[in-house]
C-alpha atoms as a PDB file:
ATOM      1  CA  UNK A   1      94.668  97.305 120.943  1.00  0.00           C
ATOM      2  CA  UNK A   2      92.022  96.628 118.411  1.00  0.00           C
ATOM      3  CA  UNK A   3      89.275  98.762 117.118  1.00  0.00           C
ATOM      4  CA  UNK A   4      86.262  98.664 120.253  1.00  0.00           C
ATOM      5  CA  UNK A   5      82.792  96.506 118.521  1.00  0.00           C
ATOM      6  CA  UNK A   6      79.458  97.842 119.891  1.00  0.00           C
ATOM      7  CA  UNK A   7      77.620  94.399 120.826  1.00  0.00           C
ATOM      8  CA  UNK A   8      74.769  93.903 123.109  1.00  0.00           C
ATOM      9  CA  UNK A   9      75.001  97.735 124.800  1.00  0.00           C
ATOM     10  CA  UNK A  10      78.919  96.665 125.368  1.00  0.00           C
ATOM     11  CA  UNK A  11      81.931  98.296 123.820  1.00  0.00           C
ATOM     12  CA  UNK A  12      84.234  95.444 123.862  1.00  0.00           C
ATOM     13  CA  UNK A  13      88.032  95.087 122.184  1.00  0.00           C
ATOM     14  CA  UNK A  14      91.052  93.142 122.778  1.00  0.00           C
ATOM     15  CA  UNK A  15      94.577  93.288 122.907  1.00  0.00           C
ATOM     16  CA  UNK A  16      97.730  91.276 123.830  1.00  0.00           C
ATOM     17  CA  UNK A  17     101.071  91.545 125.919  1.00  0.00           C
ATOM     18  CA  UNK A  18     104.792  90.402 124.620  1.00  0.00           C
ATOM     19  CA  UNK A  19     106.745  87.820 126.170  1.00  0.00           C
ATOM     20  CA  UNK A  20     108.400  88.724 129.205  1.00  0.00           C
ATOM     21  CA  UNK A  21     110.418  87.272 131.858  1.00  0.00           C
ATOM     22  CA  UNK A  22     107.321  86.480 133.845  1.00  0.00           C
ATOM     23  CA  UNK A  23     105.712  84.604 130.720  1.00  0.00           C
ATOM     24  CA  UNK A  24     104.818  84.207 127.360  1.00  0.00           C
ATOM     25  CA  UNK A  25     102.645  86.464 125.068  1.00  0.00           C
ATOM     26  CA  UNK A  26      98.924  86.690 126.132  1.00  0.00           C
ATOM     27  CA  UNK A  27      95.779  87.653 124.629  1.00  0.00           C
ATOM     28  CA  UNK A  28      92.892  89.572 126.425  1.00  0.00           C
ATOM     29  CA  UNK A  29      89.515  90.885 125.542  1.00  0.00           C
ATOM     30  CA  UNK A  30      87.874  93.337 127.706  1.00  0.00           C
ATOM     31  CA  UNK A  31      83.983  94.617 128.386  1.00  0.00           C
ATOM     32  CA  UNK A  32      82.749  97.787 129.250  1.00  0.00           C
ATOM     33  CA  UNK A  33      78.488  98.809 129.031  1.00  0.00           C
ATOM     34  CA  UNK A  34      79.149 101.450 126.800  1.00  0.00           C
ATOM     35  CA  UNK A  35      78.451 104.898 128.307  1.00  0.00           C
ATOM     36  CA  UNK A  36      79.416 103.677 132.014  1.00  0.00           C
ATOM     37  CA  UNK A  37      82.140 104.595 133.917  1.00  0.00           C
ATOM     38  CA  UNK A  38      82.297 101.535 135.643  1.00  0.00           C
ATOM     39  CA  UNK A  39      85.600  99.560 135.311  1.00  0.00           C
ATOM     40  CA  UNK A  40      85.678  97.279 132.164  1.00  0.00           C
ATOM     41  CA  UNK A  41      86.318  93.624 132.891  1.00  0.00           C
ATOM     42  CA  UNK A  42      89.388  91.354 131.234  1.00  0.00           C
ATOM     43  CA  UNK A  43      89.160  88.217 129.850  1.00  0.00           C
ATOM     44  CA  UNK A  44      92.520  86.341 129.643  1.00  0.00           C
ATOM     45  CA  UNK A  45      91.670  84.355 126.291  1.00  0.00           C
ATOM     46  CA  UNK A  46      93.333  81.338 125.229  1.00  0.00           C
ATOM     47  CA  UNK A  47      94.438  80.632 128.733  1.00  0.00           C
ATOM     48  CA  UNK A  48      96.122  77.038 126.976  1.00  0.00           C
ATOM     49  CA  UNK A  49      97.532  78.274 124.175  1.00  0.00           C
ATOM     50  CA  UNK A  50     101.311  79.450 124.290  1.00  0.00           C
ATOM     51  CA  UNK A  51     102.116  82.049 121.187  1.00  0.00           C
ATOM     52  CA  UNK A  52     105.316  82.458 120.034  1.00  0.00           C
ATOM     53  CA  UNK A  53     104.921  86.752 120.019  1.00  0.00           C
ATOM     54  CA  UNK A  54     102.970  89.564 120.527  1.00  0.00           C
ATOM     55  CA  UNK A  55     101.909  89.831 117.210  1.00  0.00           C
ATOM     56  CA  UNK A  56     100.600  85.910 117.018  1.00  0.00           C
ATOM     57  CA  UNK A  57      98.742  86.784 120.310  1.00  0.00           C
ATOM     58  CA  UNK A  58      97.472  89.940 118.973  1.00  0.00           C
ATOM     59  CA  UNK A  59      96.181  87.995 115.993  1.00  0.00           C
ATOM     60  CA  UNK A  60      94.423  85.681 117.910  1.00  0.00           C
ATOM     61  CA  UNK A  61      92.830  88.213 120.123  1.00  0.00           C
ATOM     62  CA  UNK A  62      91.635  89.946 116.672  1.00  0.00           C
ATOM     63  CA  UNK A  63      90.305  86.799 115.439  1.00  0.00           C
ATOM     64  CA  UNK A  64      88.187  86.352 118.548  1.00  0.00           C
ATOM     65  CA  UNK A  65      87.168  89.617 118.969  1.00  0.00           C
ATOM     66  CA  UNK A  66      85.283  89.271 115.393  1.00  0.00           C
ATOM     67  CA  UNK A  67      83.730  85.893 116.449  1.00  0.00           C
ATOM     68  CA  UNK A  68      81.966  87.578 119.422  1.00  0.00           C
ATOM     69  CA  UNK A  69      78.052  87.539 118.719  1.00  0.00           C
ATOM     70  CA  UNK A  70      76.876  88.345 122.361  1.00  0.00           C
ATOM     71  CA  UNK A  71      77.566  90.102 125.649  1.00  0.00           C
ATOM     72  CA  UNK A  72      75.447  89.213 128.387  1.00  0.00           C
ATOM     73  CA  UNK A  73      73.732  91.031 130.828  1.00  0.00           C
ATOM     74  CA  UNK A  74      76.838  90.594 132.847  1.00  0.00           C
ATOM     75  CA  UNK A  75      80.079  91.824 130.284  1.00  0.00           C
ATOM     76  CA  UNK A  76      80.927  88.289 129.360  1.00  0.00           C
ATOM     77  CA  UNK A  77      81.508  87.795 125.803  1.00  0.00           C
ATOM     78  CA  UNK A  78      80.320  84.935 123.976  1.00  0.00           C
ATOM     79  CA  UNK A  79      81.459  82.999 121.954  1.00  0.00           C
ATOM     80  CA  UNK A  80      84.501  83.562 124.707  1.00  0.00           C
ATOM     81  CA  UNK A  81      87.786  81.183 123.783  1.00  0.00           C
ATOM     82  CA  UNK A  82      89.209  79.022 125.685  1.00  0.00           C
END
């Protein structure tokens, strides 16, 4: 799991999962309104793209993590990949 950014009033961060026999590695990025004990909500990311690893998926969940330049009012992160 990567290091939570503060943007918007939103603590947000992402992680991936290994391959498995269900599938192959995924990324994720997840919202919370910071200070809320509300659930956070999760963002499969890269829904098209098939990595190879966890670490290649955990990569790409860094990279978009740092692109992410709002939250709006409603937890979803933008720019959010595809």
């Amino acid at each position: 799991m990567t290091t939570p950014r503060l943007v918007s009033g939103f603590t947000v961060y992402a992680y991936s999962t290994p391959p498995n026999e269900d599938g192959p590695a995924c990324a994720y990025m997840e919202t919370k309104k910071a200070g809320s004990e509300e659930e956070a909500l999760t963002f499969r990311i890269f829904k098209t793209r098939r990595f190879r690893n966890g670490i290649e998926a955990m990569s790409a969940a860094r990279n978009a993590l740092a692109a992410v330049k709002t939250v709006d009012e409603e937890g979803i992160p933008d720019p959010m990949p595809e």
